[in-house]
Protein backbone atom coordinates (compact mmCIF):
# COMPACT_ATOMS: atom_id res chain seq x y z
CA UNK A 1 -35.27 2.27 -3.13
CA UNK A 2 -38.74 2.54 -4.76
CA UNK A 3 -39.15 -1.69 -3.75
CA UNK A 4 -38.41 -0.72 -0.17
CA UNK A 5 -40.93 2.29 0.08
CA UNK A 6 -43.40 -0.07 -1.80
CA UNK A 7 -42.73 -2.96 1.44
CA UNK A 8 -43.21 -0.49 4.02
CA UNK A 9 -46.55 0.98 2.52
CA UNK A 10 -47.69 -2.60 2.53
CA UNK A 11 -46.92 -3.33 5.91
CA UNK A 12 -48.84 -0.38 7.02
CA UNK A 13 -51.61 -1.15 5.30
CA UNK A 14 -51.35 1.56 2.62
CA UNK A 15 -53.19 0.30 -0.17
CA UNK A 16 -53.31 3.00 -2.73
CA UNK A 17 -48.95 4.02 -2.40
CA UNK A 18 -47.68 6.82 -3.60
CA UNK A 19 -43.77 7.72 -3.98
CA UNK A 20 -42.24 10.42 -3.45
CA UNK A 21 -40.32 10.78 -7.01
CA UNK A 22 -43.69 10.65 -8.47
CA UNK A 23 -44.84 14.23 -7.55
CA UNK A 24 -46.81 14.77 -10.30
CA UNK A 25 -48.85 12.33 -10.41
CA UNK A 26 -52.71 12.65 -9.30
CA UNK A 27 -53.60 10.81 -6.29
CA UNK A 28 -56.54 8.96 -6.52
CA UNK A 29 -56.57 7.92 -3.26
CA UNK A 30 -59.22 8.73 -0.89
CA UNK A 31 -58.12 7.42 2.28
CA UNK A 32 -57.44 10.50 3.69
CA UNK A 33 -55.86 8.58 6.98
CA UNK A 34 -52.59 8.06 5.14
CA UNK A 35 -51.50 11.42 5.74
CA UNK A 36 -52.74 11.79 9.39
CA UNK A 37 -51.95 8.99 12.37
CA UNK A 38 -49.72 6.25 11.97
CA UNK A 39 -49.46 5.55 8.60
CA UNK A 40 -48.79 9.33 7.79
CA UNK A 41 -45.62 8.95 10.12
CA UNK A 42 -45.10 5.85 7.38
CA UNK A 43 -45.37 8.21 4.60
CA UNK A 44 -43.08 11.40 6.38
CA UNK A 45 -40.07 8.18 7.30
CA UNK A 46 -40.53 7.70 3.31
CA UNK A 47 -40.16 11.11 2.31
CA UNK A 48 -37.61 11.81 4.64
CA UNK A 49 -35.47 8.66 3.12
CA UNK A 50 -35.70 10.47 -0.07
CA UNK A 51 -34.84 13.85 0.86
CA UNK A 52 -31.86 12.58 2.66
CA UNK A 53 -30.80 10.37 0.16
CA UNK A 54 -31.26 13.47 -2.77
CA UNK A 55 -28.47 15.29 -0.57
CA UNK A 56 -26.38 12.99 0.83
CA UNK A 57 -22.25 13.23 -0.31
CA UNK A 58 -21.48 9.75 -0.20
CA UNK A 59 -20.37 8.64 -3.22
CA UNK A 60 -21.68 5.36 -3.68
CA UNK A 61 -25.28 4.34 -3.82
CA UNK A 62 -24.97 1.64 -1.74
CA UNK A 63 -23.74 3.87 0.93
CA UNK A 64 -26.56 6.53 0.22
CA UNK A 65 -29.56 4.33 0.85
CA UNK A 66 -28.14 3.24 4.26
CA UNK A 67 -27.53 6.52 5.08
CA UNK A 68 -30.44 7.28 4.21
CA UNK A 69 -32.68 4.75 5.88
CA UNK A 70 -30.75 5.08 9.21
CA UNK A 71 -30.51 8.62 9.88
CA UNK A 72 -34.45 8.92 9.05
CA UNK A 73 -35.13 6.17 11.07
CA UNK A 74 -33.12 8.03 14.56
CA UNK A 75 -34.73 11.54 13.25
CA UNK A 76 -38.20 9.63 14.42
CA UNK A 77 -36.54 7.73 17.10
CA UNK A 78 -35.03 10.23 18.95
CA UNK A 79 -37.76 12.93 18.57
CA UNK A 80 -38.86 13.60 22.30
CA UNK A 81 -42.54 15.03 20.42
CA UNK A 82 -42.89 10.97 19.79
CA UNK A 83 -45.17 9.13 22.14
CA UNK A 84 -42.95 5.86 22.61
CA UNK A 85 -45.83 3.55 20.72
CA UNK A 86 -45.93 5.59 17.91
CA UNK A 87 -41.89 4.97 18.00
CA UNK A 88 -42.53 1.21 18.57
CA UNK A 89 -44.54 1.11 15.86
CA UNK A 90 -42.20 2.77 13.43
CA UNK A 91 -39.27 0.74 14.26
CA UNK A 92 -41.29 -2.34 13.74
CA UNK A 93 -42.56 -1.55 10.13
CA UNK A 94 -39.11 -0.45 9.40
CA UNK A 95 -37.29 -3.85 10.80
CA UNK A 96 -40.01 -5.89 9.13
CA UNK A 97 -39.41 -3.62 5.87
CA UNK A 98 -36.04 -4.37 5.96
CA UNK A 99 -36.40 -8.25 6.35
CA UNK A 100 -38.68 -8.58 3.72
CA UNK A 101 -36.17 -6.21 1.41
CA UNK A 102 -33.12 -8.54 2.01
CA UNK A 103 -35.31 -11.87 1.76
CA UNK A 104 -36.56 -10.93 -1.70
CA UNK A 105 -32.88 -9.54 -2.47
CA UNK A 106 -31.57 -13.31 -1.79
CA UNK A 107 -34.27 -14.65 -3.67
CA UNK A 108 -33.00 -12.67 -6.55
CA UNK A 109 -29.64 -13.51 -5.95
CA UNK A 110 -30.92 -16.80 -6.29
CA UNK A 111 -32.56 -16.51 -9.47
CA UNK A 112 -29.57 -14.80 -11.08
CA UNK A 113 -27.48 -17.85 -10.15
CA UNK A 114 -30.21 -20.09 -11.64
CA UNK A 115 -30.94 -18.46 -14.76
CA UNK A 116 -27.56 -16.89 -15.71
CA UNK A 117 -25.09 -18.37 -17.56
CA UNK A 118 -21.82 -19.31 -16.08
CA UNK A 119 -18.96 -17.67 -18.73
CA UNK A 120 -16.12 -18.42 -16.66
CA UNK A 121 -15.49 -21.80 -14.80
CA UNK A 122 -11.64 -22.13 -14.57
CA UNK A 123 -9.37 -19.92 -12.10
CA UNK A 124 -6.73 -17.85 -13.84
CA UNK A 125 -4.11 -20.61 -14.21
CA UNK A 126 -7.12 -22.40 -16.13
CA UNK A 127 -7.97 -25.10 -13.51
CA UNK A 128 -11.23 -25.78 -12.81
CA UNK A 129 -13.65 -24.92 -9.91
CA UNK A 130 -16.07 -26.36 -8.12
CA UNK A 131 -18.70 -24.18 -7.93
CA UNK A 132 -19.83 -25.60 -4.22
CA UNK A 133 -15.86 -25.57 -3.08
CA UNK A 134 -15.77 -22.65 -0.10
CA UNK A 135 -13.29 -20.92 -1.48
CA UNK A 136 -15.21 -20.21 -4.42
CA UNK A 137 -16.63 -16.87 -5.13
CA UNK A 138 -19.44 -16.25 -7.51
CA UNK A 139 -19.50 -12.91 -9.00
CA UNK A 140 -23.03 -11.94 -10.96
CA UNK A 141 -22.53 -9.37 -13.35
CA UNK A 142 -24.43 -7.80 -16.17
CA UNK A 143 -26.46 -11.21 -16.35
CA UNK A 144 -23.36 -12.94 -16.48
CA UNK A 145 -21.58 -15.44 -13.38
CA UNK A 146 -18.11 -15.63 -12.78
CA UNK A 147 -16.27 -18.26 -11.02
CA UNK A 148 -13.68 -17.02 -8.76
CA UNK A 149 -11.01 -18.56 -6.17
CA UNK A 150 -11.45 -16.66 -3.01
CA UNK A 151 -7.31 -16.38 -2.58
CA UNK A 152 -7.01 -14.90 -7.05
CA UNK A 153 -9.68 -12.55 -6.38
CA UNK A 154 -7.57 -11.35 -3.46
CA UNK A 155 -4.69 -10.76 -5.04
CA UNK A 156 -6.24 -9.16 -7.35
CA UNK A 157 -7.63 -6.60 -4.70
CA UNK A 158 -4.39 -6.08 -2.96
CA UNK A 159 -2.79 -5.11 -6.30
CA UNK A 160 -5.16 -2.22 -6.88
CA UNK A 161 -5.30 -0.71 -3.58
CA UNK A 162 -1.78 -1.14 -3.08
CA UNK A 163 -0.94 0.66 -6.56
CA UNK A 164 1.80 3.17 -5.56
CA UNK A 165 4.23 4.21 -7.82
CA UNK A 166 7.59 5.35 -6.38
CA UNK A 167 6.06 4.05 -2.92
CA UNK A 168 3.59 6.72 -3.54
CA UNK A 169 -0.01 5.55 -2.85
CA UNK A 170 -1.85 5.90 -5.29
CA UNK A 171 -5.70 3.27 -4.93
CA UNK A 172 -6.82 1.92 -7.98
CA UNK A 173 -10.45 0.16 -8.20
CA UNK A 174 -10.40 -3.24 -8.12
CA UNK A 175 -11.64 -4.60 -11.96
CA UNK A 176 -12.98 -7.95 -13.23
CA UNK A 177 -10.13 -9.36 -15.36
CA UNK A 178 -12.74 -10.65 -17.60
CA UNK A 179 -14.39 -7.91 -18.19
CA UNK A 180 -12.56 -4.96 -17.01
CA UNK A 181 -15.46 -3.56 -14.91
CA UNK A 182 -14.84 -1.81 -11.46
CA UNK A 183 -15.98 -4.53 -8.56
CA UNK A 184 -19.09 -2.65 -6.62
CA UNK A 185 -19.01 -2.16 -3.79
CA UNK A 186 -21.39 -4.58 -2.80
CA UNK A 187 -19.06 -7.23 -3.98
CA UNK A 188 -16.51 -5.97 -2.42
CA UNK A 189 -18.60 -6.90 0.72
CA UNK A 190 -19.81 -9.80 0.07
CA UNK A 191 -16.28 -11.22 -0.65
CA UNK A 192 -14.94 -9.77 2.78
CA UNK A 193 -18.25 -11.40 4.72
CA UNK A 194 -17.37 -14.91 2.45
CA UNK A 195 -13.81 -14.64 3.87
CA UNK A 196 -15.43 -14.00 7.63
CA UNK A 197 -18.12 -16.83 7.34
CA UNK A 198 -15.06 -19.68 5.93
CA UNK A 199 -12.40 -18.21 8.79
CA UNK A 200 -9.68 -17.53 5.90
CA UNK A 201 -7.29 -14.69 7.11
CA UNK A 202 -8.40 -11.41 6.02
CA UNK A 203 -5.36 -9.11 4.60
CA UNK A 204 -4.49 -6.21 6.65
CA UNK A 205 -4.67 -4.31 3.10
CA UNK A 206 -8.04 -5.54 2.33
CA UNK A 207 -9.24 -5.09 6.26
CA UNK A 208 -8.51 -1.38 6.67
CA UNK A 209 -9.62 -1.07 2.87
CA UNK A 210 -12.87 -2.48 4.27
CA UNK A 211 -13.00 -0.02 7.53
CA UNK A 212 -13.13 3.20 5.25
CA UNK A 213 -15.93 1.55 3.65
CA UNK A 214 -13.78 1.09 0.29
CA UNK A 215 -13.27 5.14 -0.09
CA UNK A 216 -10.02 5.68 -1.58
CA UNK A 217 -9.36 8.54 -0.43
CA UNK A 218 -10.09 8.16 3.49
CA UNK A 219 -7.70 4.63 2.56
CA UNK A 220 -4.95 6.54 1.36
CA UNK A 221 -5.14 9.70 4.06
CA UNK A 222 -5.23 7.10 7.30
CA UNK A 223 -3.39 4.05 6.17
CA UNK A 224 -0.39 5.48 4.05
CA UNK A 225 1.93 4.30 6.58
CA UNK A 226 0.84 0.65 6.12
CA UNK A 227 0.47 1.11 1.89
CA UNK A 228 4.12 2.19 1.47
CA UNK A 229 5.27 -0.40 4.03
CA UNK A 230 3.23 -3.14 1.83
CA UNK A 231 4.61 -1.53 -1.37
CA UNK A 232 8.27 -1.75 -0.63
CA UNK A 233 7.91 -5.26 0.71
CA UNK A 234 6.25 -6.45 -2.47
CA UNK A 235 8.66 -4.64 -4.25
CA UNK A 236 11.81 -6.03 -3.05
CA UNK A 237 10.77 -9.73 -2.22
CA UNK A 238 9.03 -10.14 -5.56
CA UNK A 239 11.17 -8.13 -7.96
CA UNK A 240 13.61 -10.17 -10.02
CA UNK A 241 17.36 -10.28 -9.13
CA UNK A 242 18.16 -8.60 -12.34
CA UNK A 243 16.59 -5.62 -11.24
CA UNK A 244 17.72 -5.08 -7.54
CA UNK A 245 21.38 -6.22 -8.39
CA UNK A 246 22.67 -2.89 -8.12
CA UNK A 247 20.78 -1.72 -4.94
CA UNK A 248 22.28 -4.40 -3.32
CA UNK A 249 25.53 -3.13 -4.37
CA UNK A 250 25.06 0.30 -3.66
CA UNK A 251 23.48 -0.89 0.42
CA UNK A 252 27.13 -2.83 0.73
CA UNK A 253 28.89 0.27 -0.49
CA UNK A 254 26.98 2.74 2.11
CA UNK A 255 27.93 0.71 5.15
CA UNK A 256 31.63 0.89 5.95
CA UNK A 257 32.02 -2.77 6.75
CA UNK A 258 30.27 -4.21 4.12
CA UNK A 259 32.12 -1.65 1.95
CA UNK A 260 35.44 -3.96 2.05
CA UNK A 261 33.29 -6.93 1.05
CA UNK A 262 35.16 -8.14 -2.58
CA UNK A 263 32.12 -9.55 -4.53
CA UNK A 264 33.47 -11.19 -7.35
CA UNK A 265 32.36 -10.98 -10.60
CA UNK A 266 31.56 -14.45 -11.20
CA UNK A 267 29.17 -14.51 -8.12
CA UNK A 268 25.56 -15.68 -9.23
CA UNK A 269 23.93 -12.58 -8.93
CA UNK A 270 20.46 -14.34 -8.08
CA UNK A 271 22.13 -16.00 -5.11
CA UNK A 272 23.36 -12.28 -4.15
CA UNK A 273 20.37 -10.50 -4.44
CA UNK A 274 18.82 -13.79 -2.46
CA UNK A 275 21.37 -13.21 0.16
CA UNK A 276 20.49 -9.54 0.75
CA UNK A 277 16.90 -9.47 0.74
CA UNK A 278 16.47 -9.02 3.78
CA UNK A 279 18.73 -6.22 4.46
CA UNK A 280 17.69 -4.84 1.35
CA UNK A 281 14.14 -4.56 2.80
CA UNK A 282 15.60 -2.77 6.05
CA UNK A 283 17.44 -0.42 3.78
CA UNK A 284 14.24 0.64 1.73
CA UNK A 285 12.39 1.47 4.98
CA UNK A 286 15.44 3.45 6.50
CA UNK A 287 15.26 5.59 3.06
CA UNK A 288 11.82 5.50 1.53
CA UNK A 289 9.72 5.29 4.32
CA UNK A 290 7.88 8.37 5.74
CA UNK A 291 9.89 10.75 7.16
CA UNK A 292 9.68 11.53 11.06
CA UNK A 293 8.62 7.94 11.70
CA UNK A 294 10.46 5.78 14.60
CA UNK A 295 10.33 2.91 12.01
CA UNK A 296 12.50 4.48 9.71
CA UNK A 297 14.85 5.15 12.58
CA UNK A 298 15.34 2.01 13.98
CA UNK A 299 15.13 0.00 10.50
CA UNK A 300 17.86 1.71 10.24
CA UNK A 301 20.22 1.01 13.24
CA UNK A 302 19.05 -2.31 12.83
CA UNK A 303 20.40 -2.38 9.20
CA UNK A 304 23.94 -1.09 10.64
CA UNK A 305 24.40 -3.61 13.15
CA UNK A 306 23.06 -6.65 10.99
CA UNK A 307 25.54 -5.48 7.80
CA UNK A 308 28.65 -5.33 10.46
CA UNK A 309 27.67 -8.36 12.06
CA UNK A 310 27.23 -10.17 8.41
CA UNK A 311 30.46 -8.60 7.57
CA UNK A 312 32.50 -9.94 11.02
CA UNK A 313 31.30 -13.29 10.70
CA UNK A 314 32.83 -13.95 6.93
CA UNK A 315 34.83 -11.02 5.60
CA UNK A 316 35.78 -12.89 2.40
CA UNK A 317 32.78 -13.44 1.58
CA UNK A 318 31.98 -12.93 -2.23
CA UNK A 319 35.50 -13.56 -3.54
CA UNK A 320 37.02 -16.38 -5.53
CA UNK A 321 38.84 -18.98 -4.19
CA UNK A 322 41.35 -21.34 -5.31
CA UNK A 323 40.97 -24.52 -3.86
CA UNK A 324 43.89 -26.62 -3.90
CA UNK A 325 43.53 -30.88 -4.45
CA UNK A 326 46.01 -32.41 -2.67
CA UNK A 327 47.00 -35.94 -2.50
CA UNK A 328 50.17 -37.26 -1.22
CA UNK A 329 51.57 -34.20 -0.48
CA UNK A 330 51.37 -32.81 -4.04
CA UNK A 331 48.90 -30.93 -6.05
CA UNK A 332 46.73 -32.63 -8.15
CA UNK A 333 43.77 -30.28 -8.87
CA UNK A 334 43.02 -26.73 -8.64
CA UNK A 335 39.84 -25.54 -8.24
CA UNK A 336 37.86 -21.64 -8.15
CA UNK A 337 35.13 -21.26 -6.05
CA UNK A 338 33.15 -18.47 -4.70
CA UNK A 339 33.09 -17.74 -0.82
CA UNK A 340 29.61 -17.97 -0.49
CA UNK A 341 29.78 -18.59 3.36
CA UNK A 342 27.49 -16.28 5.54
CA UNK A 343 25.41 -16.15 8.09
CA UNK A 344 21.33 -15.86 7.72
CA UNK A 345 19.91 -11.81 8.16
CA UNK A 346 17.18 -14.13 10.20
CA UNK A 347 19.69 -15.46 12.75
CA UNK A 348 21.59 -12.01 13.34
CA UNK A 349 20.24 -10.68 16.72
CA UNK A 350 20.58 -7.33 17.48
CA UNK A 351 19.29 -5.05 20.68
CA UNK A 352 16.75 -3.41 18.64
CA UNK A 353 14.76 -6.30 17.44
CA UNK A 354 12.01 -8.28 19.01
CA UNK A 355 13.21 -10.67 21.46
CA UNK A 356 10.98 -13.24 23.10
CA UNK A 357 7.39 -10.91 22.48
CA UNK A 358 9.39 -7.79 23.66
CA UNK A 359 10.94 -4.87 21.48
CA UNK A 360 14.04 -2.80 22.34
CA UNK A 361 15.06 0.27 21.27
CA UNK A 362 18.72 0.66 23.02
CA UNK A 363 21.96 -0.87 20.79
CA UNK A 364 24.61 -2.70 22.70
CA UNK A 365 27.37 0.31 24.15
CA UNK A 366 29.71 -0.72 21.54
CA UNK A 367 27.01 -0.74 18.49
CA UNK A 368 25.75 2.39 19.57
CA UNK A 369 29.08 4.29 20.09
CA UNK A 370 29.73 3.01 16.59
CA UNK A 371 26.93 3.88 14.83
CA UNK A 372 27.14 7.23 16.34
CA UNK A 373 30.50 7.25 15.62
CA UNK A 374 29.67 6.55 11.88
CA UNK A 375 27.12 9.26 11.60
CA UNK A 376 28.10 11.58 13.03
CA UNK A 377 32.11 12.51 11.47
CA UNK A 378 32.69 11.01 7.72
CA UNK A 379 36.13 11.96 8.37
CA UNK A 380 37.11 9.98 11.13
CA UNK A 381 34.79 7.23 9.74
CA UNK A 382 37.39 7.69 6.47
CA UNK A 383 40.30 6.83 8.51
CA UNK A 384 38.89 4.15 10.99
CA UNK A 385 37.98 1.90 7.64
CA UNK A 386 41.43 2.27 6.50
CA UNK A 387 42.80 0.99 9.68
CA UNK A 388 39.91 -1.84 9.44
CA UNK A 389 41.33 -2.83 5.68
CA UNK A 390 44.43 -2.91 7.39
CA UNK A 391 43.91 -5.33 10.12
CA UNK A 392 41.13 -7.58 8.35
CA UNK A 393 43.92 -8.24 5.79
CA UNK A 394 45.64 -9.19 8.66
CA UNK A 395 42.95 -11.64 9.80
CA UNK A 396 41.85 -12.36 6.34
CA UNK A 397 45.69 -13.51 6.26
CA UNK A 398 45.64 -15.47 9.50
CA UNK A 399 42.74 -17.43 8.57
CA UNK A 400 44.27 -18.38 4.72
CA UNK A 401 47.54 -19.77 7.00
CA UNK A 402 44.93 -21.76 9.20
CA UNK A 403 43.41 -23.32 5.76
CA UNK A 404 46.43 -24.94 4.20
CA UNK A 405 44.93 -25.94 0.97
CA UNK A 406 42.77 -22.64 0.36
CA UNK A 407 44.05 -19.24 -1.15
CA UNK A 408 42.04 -15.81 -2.04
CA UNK A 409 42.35 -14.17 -5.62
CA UNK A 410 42.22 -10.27 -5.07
């Protein structure tokens, strides 16, 4: 701050400058027109940036001088005591200040980029980059550069603010990998106004990070909604299959269609968990997301319909099949396979879905008198799904006729 008082004393014309966290210091100066006039007005905006800044509760001291600056600058500016050319004249020092300020902060920007030493040149996966590519980002730091691709120092972003354990949000601060030193804010801007000036797509995470002016807290209290969303969905589309096996198995065994679904024991279990991604995600939402939401609601009838629907369209799916081999009549070969035959969670429609740009909330009359029916009396839900078992062993038994050379282990 002292280098931006010291440009606007200049610019006034203030030859012998004083500062106001000097103020003990005997003035020597004997232009007694600094404190009266114009250029006193020069030295009460300076004091004024200090005294705001002293009590100012932003956290940050990037945030503190532009508070700072700003809200001195409209004290002056709106002040109806103010003859308008004395508030011309203010304004102008200030905007000239604070182009001179931000041309000599480029120029050492510059210098730094010049004189430092570049200690890392490859990306994470150890490739090299070209330090002129767009997509590289060139973090200076305690007289050190880094070399960054714009996409790894994303990620690496995302992961911090979206730290929630349990879906709970919980922010971390973004750190160098290098060095493990918290990312300042004002790198935090310049790699948002990098990802402007190239048009790559900003993350939503990142954005809204961005709009709270990186404050964790403000993040956590108006976005939570969107961090647990982005939590779950990281969690179940990147987690391995040997770790959401079993939720899959428990989501089949909660809906009472999927519930009479034989998986056998031989199926791959990545190819399962593959399978039921999707729903898996749906499920999540309808349990772990926050409570009194119409999301979690309709995730939820959606997950219903899209289970039965998977369920009517292959109801042996997941068991093993013998395959017979047939040739001239007789059996020559027997073969197991696994009834992997299903249809896509992407290409089951259902009323509550988007459709065409528009969303519906209102299930078909027969979903909805279902899924009512479902929820609302366990009982009768009990005995409907063992009349179901009943008459899809019927029609599991109709369609092994149809398939002469195809039979179901139980």
């Amino acid at each position: 701050m002292k280098t931006f008082f010291n440009i606007l004393q200049t610019l006034a014309g203030i030859t012998n400058k004083i500062y106001p966290n000097e103020p003990f210091l005997k003035s020597i100066n004997t232009d007694t027109s600094i404190y009266f006039g114009e250029k006193g007005h020069i030295i009460y905006l300076i004091n004024n940036i200090f005294y705001k800044k002293k009590i100012s509760k932003k956290m940050h001291m990037f945030s503190k001088n532009a508070s700072a600056k700003f809200l001195s600058l409209n004290h002056i500016l709106e002040n109806t005591f103010y003859q308008n050319e004395l508030k011309e004249y203010v304004f102008d020092i200030f905007t000239k200040a604070q182009k001179h300020y931000h041309a000599f902060s480029r120029l050492l920007h510059i210098y730094k980029l010049n004189k430092n030493p570049y200690v890392v040149t490859n990306d994470l996966m150890l490739n090299p980059i070209e330090h002129s590519h767009k997509l590289t980002f060139v973090l200076i730091e305690k007289n050190s550069n880094f070399l960054f691709n714009i996409n790894e120092i994303l990620n690496i972003i995302e992961t911090s603010i979206s730290h929630s354990p349990d879906f709970f949000p919980q922010p971390l601060s973004p750190l160098n990998p290098y060095n493990n030193q918290e990312f300042t804010h004002a790198t935090l801007y310049n790699i948002y106004f990098q990802m402007k000036q190239i048009g790559r797509v900003i993350p939503l995470l990142f954005h809204c990070f961005f709009l709270e002016n990186f404050n964790k807290a403000k993040f956590v209290e108006e976005y939570e909604v969107i961090i647990r969303e982005h939590s779950i969905k990281k969690y179940v589309f990147n987690s391995p299959h040997t770790i959401l096996y079993n939720s899959v198995l428990i989501m089949l065994r909660d809906n009472k269609y999927t519930n009479n679904l034989i998986i056998h024991k031989n199926f791959p279990k990545d190819l399962l968990v593959n399978i039921f991604r999707p729903y898996l995600f749906y499920d999540y939402i309808a349990n772990f997301h926050i409570e009194g939401t119409l999301k979690k609601f309709r995730f939820k009838n959606i997950l219903y319909i899209k289970l039965k629907k998977f369920y009517e369209f292959n109801p042996r799916f997941g068991r093993e099949i013998i395959k017979l081999i047939k040739k001239d009549n007789k059996i020559i070969k027997r073969e197991f396979v696994i009834d992997s035959k299903h249809i896509s969670f992407y290409n089951i429609v259902s009323s509550n879905e988007t459709i065409n740009g528009f969303v519906t909330h209102n299930l078909t009359i027969d979903d909805e008198d279902d899924f009512n029916e479902d929820n609302s009396d366990e009982d009768n839900s009990d005995e409907d799904d063992s009349d179901e078992d009943e008459s899809d062993e019927d029609n599991s038994d109709e369609d092994d006729s149809d398939e002469d050379n195809d039979c179901s282990l139980s």
